[in-house]
PDB file of N, CA and C in Angstrom:
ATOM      1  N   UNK A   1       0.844  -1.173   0.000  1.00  0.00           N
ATOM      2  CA  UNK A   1       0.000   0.000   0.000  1.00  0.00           C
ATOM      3  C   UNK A   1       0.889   1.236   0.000  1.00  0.00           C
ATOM      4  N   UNK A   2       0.880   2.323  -1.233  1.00  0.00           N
ATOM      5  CA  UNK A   2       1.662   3.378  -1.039  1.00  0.00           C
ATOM      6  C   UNK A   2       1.770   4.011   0.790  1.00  0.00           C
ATOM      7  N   UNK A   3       2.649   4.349   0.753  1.00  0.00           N
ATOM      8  CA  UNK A   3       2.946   5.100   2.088  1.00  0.00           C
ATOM      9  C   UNK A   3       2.843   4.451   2.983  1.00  0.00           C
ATOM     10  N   UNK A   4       3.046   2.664   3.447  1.00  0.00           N
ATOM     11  CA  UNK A   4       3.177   1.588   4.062  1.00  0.00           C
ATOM     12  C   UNK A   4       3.897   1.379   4.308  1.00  0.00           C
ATOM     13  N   UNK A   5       4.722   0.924   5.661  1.00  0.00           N
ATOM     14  CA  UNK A   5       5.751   0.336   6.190  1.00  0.00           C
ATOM     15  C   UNK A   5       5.148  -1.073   6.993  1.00  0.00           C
ATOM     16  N   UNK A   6       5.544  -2.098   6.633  1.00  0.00           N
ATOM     17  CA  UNK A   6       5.381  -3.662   7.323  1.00  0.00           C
ATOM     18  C   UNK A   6       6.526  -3.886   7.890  1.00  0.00           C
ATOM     19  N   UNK A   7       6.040  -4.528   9.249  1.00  0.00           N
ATOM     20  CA  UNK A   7       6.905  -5.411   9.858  1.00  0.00           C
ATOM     21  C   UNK A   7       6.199  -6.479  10.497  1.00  0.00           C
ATOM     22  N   UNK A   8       6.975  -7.348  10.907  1.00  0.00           N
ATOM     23  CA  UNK A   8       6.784  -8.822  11.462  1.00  0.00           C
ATOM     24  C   UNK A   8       6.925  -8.292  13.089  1.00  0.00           C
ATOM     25  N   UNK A   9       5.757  -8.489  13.939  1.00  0.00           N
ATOM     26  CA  UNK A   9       6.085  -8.440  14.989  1.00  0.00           C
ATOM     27  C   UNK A   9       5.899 -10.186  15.836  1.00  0.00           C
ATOM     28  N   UNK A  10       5.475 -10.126  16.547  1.00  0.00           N
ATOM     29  CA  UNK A  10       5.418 -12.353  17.430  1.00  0.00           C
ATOM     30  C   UNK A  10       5.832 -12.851  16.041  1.00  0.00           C
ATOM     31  N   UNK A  11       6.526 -13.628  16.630  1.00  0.00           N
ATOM     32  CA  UNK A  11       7.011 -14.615  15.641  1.00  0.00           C
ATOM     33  C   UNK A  11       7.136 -14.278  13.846  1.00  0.00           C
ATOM     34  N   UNK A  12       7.711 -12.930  14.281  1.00  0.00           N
ATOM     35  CA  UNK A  12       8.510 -12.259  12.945  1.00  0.00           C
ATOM     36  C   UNK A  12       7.243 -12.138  11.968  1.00  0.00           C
ATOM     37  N   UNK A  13       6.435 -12.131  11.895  1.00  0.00           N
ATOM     38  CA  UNK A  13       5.277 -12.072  11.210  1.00  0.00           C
ATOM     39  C   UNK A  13       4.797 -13.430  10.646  1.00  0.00           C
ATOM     40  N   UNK A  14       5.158 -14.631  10.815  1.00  0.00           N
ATOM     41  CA  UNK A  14       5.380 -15.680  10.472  1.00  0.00           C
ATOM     42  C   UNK A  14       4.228 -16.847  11.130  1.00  0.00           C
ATOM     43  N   UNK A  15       3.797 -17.480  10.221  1.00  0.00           N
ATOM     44  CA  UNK A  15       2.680 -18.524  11.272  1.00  0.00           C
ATOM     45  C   UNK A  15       1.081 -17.753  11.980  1.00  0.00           C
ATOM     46  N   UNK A  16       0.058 -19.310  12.306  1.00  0.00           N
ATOM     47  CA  UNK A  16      -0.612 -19.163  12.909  1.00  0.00           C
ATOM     48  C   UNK A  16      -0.484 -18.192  14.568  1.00  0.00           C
ATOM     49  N   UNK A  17      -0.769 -16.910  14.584  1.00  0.00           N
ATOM     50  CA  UNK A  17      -0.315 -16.289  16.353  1.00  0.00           C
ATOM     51  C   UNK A  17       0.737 -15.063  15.634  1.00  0.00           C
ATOM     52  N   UNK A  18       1.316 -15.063  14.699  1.00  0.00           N
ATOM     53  CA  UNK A  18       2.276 -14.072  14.035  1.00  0.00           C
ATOM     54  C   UNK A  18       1.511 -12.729  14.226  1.00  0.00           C
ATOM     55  N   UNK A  19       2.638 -11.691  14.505  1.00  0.00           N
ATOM     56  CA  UNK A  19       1.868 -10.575  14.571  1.00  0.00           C
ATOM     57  C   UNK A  19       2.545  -9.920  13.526  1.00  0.00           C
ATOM     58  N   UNK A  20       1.986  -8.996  12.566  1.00  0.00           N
ATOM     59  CA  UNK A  20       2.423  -8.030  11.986  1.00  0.00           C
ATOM     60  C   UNK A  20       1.566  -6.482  12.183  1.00  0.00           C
ATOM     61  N   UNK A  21       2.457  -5.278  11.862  1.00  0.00           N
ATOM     62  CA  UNK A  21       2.056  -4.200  12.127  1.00  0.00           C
ATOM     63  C   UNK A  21       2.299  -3.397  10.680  1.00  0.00           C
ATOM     64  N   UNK A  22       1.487  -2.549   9.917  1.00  0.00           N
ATOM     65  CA  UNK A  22       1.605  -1.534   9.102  1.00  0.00           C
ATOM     66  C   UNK A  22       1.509  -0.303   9.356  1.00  0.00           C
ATOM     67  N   UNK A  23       2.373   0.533   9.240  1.00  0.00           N
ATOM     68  CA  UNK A  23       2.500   1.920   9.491  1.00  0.00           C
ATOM     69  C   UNK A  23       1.932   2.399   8.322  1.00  0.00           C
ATOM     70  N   UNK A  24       0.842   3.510   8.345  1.00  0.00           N
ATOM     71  CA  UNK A  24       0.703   3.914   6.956  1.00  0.00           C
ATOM     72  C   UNK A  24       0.571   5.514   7.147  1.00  0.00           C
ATOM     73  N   UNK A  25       1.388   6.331   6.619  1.00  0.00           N
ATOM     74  CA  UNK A  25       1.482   7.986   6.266  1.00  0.00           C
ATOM     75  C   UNK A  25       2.817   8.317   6.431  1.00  0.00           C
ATOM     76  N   UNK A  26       3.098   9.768   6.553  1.00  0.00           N
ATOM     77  CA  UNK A  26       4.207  10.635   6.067  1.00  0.00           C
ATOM     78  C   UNK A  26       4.578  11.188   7.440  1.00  0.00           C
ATOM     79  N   UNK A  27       5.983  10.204   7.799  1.00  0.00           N
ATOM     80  CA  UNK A  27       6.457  10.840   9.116  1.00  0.00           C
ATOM     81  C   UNK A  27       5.657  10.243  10.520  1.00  0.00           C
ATOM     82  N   UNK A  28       5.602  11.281  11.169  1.00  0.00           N
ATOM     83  CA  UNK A  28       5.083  11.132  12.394  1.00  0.00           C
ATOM     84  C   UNK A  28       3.324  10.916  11.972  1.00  0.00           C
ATOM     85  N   UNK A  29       3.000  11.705  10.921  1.00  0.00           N
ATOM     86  CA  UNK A  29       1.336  11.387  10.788  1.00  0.00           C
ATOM     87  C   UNK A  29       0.657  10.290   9.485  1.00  0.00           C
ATOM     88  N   UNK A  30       0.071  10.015  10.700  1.00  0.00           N
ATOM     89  CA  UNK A  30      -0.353   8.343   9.969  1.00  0.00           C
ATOM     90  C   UNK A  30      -1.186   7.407  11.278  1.00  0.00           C
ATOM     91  N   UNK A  31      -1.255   6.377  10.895  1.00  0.00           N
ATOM     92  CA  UNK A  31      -1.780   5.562  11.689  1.00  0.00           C
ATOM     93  C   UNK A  31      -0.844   3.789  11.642  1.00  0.00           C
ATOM     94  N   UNK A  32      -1.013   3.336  13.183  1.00  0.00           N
ATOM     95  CA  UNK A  32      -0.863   1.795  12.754  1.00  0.00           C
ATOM     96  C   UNK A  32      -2.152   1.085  13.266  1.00  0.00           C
ATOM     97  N   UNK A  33      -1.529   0.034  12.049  1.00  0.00           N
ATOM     98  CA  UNK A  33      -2.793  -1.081  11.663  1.00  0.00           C
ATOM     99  C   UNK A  33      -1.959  -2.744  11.987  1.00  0.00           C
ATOM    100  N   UNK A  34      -2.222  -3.234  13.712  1.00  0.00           N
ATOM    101  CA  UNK A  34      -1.774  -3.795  13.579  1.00  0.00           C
ATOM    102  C   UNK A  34      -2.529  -5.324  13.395  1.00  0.00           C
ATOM    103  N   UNK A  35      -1.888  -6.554  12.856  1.00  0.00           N
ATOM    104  CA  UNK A  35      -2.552  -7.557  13.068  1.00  0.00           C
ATOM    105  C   UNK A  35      -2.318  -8.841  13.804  1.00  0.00           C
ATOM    106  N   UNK A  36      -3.164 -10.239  13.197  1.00  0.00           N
ATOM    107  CA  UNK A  36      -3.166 -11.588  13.833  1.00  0.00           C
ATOM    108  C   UNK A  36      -2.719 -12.198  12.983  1.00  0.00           C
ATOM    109  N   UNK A  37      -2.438 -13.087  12.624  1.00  0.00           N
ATOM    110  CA  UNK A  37      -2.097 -14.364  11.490  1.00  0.00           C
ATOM    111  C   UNK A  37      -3.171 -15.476  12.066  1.00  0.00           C
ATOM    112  N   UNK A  38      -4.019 -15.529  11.153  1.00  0.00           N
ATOM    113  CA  UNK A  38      -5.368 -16.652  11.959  1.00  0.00           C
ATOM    114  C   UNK A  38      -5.116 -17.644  10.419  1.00  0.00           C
ATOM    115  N   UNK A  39      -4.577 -17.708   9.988  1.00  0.00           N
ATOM    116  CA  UNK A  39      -4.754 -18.598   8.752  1.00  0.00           C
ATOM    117  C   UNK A  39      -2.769 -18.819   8.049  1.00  0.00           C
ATOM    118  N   UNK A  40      -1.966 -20.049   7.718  1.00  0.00           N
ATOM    119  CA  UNK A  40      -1.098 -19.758   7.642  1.00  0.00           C
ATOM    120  C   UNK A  40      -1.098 -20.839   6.804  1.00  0.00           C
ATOM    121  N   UNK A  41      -0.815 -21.012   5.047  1.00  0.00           N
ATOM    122  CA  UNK A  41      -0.289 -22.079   4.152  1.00  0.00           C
ATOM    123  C   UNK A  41       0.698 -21.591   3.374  1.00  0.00           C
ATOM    124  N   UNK A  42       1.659 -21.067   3.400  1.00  0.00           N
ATOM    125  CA  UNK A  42       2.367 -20.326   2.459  1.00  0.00           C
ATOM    126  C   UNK A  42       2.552 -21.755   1.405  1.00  0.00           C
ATOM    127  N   UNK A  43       2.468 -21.229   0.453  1.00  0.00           N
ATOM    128  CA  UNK A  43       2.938 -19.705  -0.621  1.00  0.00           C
ATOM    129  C   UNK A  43       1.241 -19.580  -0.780  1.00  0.00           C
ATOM    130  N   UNK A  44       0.385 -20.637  -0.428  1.00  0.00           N
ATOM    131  CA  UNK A  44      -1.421 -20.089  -0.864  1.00  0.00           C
ATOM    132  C   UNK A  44      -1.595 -19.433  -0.497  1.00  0.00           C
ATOM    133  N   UNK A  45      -2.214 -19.249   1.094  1.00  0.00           N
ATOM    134  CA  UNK A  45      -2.857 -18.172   1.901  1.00  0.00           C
ATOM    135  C   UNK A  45      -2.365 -18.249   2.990  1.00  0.00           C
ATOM    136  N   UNK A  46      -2.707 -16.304   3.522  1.00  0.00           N
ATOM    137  CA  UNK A  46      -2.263 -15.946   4.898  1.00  0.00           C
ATOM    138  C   UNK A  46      -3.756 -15.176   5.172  1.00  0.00           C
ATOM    139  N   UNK A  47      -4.369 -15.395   6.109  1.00  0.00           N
ATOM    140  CA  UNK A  47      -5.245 -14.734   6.687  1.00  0.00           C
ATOM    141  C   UNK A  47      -5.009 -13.744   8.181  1.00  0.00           C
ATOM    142  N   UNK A  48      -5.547 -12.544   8.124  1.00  0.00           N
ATOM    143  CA  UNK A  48      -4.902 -11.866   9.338  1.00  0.00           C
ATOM    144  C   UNK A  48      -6.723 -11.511   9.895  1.00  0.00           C
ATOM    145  N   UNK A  49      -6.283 -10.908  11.740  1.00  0.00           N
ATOM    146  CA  UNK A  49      -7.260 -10.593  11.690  1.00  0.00           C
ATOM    147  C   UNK A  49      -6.888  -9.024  12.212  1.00  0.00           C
ATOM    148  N   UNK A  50      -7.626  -7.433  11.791  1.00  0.00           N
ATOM    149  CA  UNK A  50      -6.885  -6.072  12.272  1.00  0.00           C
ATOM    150  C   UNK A  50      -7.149  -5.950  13.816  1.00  0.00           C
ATOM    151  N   UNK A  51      -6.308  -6.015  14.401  1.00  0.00           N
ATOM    152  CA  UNK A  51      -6.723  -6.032  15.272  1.00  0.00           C
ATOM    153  C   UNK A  51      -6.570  -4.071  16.379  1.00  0.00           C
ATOM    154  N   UNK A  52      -6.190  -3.606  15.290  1.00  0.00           N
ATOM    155  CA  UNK A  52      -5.897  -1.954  16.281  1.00  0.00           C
ATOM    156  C   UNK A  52      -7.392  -1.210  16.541  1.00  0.00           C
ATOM    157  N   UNK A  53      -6.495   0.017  16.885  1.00  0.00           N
ATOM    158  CA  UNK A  53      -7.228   1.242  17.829  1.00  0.00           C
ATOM    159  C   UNK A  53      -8.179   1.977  16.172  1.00  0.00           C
ATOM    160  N   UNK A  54      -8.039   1.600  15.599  1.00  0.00           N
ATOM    161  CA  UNK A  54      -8.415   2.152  13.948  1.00  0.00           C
ATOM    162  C   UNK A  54      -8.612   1.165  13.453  1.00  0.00           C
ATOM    163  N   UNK A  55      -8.415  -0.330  12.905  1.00  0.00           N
ATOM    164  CA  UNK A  55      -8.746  -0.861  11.832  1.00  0.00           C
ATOM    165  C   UNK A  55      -9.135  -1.912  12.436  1.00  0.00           C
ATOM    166  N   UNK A  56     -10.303  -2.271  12.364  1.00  0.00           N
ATOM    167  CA  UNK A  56     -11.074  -3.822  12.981  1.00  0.00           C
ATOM    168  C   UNK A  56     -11.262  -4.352  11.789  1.00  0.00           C
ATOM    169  N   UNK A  57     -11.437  -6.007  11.498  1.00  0.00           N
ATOM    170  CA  UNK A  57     -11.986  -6.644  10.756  1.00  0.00           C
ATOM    171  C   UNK A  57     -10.905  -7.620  10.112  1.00  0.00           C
ATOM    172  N   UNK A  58     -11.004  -8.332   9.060  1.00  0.00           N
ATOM    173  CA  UNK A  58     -10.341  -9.448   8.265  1.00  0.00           C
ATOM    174  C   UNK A  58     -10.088  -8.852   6.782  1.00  0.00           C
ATOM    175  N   UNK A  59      -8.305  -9.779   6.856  1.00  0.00           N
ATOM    176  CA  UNK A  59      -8.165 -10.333   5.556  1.00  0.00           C
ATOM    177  C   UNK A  59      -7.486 -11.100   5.276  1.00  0.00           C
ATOM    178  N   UNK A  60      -7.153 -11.275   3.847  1.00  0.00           N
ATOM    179  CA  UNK A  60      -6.535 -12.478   3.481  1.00  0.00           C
ATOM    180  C   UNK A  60      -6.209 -12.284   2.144  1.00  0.00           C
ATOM    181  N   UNK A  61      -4.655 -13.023   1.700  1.00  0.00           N
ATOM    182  CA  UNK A  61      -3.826 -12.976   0.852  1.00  0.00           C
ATOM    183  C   UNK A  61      -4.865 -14.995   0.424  1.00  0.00           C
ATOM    184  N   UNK A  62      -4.100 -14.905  -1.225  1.00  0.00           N
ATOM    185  CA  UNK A  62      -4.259 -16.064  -1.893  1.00  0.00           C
ATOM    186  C   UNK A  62      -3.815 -15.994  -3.123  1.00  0.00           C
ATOM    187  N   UNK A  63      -2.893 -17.147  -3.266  1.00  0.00           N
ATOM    188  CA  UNK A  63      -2.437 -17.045  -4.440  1.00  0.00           C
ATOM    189  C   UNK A  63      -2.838 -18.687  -4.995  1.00  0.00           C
ATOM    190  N   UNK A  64      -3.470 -18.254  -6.230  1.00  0.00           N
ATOM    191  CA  UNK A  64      -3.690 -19.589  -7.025  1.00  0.00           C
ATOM    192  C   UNK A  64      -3.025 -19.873  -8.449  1.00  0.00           C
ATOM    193  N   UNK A  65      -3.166 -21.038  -8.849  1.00  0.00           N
ATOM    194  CA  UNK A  65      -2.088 -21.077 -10.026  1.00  0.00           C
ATOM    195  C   UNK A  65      -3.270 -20.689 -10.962  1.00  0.00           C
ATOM    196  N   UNK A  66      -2.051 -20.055 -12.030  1.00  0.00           N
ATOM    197  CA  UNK A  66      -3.445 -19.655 -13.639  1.00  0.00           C
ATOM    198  C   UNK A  66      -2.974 -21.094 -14.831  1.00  0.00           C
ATOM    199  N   UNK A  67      -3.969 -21.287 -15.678  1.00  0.00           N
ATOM    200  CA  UNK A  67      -3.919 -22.262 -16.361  1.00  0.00           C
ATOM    201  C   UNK A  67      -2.454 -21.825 -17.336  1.00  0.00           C
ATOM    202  N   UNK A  68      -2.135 -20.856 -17.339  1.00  0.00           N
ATOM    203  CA  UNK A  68      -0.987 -19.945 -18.370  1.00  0.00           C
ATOM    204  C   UNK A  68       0.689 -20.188 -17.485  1.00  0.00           C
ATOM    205  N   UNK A  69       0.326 -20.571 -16.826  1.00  0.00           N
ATOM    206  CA  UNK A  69       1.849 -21.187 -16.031  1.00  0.00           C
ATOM    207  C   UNK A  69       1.758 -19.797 -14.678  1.00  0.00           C
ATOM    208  N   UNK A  70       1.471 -18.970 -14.633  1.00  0.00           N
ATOM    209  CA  UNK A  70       1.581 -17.845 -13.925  1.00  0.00           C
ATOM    210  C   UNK A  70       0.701 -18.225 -12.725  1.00  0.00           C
ATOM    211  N   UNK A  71       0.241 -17.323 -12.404  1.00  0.00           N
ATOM    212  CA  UNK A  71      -0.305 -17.196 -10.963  1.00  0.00           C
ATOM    213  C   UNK A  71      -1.667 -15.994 -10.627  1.00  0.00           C
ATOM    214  N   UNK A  72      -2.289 -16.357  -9.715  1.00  0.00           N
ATOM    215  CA  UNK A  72      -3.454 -14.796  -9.496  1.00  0.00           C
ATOM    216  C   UNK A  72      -3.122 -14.561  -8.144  1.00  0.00           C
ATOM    217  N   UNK A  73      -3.036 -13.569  -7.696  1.00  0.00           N
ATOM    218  CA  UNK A  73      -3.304 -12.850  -6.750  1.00  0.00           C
ATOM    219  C   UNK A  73      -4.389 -12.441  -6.217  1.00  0.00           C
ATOM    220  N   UNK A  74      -5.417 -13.394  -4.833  1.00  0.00           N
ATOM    221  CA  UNK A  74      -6.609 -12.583  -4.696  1.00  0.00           C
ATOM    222  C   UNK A  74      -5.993 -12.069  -3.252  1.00  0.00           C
ATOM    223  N   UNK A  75      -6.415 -10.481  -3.276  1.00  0.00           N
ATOM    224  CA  UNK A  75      -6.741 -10.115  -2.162  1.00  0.00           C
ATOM    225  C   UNK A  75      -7.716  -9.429  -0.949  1.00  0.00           C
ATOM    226  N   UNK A  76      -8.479  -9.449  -0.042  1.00  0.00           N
ATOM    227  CA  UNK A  76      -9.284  -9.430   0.190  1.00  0.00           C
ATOM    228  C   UNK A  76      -9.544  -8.948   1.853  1.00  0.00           C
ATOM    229  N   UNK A  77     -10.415  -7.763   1.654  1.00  0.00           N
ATOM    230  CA  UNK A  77     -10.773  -6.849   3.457  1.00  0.00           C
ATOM    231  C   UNK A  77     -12.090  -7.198   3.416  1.00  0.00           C
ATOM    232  N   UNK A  78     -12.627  -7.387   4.972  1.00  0.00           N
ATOM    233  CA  UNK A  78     -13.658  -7.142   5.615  1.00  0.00           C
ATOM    234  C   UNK A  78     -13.605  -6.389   6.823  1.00  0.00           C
ATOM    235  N   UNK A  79     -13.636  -5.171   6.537  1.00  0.00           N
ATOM    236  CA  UNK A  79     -13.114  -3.802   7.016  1.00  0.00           C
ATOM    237  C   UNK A  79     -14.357  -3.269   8.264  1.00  0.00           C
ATOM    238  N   UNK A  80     -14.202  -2.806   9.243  1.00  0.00           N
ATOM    239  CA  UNK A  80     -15.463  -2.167   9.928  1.00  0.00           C
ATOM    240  C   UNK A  80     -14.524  -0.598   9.739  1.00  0.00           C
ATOM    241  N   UNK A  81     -15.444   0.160   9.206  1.00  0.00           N
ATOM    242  CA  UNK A  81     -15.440   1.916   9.253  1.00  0.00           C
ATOM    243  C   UNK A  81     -15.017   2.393  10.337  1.00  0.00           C
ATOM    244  N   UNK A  82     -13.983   3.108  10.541  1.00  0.00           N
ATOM    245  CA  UNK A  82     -13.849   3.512  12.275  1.00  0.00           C
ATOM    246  C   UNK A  82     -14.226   4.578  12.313  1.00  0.00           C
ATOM    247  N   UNK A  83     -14.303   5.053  13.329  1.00  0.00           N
ATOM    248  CA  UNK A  83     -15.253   6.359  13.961  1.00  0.00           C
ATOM    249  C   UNK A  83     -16.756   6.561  14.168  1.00  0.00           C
ATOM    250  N   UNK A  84     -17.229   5.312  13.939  1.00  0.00           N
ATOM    251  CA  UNK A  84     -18.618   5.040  14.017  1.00  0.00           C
ATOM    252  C   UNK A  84     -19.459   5.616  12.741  1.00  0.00           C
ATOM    253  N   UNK A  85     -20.104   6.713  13.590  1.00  0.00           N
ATOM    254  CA  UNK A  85     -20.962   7.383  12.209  1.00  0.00           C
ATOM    255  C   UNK A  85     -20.263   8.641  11.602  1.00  0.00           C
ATOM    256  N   UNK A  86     -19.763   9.040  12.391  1.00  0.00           N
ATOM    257  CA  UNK A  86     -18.167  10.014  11.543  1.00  0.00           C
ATOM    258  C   UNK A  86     -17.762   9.303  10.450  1.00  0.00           C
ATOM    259  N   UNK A  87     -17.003   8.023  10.669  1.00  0.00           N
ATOM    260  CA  UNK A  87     -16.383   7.354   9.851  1.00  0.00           C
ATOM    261  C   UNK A  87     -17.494   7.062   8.222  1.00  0.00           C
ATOM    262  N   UNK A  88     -18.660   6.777   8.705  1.00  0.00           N
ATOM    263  CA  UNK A  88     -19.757   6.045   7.549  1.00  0.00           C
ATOM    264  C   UNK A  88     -20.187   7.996   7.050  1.00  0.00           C
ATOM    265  N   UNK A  89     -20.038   8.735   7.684  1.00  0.00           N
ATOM    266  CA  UNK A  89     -20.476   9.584   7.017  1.00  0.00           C
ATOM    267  C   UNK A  89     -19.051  10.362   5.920  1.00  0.00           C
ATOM    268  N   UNK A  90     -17.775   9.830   6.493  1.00  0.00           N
ATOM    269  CA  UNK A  90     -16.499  10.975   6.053  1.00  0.00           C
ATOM    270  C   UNK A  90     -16.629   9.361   4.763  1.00  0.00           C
ATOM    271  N   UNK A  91     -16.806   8.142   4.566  1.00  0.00           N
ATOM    272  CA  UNK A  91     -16.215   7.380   3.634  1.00  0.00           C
ATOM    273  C   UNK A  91     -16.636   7.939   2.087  1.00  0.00           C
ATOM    274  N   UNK A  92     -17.522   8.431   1.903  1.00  0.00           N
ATOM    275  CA  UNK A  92     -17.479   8.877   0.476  1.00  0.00           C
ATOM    276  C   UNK A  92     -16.752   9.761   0.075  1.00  0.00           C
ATOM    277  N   UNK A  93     -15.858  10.514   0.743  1.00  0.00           N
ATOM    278  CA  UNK A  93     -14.632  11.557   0.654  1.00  0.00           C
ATOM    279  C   UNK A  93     -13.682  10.545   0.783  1.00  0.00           C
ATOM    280  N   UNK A  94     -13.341   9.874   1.424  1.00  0.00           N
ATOM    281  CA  UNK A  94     -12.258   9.038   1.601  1.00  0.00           C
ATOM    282  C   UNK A  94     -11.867   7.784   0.322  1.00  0.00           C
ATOM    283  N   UNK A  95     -13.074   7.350   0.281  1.00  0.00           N
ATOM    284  CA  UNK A  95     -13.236   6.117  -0.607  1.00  0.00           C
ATOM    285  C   UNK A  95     -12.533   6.493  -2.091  1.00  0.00           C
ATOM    286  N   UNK A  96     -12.642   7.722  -2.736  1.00  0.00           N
ATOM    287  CA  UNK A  96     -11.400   8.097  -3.808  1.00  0.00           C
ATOM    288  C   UNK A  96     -10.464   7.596  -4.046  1.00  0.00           C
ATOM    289  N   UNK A  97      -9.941   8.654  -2.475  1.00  0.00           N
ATOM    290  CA  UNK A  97      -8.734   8.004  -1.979  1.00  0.00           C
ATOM    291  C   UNK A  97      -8.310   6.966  -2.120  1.00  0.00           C
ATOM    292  N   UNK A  98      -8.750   6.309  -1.023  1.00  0.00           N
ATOM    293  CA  UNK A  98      -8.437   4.912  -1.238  1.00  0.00           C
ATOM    294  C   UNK A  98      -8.396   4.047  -2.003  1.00  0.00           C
ATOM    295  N   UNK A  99      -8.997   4.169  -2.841  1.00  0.00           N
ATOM    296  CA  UNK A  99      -9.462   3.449  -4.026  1.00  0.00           C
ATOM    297  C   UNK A  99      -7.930   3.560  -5.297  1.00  0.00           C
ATOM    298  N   UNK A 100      -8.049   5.213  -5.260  1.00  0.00           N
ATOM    299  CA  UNK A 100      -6.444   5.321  -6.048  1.00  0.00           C
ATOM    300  C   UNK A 100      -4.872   4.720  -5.123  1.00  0.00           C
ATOM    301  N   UNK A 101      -5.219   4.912  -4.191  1.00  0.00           N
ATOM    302  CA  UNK A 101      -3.814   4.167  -3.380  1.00  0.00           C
ATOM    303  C   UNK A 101      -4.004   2.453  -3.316  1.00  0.00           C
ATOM    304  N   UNK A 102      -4.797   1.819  -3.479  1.00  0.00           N
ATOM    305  CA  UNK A 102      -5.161   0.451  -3.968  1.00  0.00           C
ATOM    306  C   UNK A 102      -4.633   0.131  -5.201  1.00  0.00           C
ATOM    307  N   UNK A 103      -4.895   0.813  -6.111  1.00  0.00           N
ATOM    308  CA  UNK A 103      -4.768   0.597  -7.265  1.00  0.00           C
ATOM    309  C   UNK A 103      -3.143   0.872  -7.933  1.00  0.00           C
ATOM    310  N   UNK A 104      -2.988   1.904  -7.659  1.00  0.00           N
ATOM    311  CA  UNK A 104      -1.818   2.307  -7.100  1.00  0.00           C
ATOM    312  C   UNK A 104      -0.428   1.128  -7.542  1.00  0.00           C
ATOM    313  N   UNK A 105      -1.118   0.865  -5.544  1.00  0.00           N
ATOM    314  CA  UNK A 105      -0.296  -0.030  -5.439  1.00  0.00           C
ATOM    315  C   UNK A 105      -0.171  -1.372  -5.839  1.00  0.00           C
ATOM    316  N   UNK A 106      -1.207  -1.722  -6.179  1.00  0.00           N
ATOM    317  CA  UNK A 106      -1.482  -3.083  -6.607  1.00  0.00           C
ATOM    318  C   UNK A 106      -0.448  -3.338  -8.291  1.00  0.00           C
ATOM    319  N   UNK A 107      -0.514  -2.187  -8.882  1.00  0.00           N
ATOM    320  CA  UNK A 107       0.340  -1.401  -9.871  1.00  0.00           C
ATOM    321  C   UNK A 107       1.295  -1.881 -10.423  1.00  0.00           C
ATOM    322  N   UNK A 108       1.982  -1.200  -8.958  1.00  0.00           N
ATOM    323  CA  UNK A 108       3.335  -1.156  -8.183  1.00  0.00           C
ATOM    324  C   UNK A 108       3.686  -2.910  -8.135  1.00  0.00           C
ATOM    325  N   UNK A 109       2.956  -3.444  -7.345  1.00  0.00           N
ATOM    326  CA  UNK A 109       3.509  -4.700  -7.159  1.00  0.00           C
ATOM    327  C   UNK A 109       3.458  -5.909  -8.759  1.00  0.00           C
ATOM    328  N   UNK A 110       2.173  -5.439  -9.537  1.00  0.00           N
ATOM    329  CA  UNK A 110       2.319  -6.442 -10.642  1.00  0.00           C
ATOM    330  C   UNK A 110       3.427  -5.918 -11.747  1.00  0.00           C
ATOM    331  N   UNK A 111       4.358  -4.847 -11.284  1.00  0.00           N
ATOM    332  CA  UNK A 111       5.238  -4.340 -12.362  1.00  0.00           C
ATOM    333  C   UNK A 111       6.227  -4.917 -11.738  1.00  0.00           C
ATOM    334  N   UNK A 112       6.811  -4.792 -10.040  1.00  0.00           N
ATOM    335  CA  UNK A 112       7.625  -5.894  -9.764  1.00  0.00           C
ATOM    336  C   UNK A 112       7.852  -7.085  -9.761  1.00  0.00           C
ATOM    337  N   UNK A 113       6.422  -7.872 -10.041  1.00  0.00           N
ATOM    338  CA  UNK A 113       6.336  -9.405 -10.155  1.00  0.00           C
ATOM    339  C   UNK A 113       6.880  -9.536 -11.281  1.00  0.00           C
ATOM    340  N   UNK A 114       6.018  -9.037 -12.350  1.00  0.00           N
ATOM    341  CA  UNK A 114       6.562  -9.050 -13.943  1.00  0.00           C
ATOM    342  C   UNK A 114       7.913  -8.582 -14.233  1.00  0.00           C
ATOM    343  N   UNK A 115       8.183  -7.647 -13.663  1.00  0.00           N
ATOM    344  CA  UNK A 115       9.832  -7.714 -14.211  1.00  0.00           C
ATOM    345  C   UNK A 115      10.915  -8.950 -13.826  1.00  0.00           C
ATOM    346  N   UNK A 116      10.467  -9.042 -11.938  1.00  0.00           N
ATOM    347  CA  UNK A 116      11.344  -9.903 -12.009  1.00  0.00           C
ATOM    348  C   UNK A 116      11.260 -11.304 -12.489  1.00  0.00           C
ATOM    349  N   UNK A 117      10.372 -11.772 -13.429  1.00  0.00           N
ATOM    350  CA  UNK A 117      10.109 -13.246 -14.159  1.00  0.00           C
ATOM    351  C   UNK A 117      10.836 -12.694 -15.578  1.00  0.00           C
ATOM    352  N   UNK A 118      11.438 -11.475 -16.231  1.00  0.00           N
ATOM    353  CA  UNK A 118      11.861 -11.135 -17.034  1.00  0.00           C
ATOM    354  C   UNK A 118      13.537 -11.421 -17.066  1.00  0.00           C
TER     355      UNK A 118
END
């Protein structure tokens, strides 16, 4: 995610109980989003659950093979809005946003996959 920093916190981010944390903004302002590892098959799937002061809810990484020798990438939130009705009322200003930093990044990462199979 543009403007994301990951790390592995319990058990390096690694496994069922793994904690990881994402920092996301510029500097001191931003938020962390930290999580659970509730699901663990690498290289298929990692399921987390958010567990911070800002981001409640689930997700999950999956990678399946494509009939073309390659691979898909699904990824996937079940997000609760924070701030209650602040939050459900500010998301149609936000949702832009977000939407271009998704995309973004998602971008970002299928230009690094693809190059490096080059």
């Amino acid at each position: 995610m543009l403007g994301t920093r990951v790390r592995g916190t319990e058990a390096n981010g690694q496994g069922v109980g793994g904690g990881i944390e994402a920092w996301t903004g510029v500097g001191p302002l931003g938020f962390l989003d930290t999580m659970v590892i509730t699901e663990w098959d690498p290289p298929h799937r990692c399921a987390v659950k958010h567990t911070g002061r800002l981001i409640k809810g689930t997700g999950a990484f999956e990678v399946t093979e494509h009939k073309d020798g390659g691979c898909i990438l699904s990824w996937s939130e079940d997000l609760t809005l924070p701030l209650g009705a602040l939050g459900r009322l500010g998301w149609p200003v936000a949702k832009p946003f977000t939407k271009f930093g998704l995309e973004r990044s998602l971008a970002k990462l299928k230009a690094a996959v693809t190059a490096e199979q080059s």
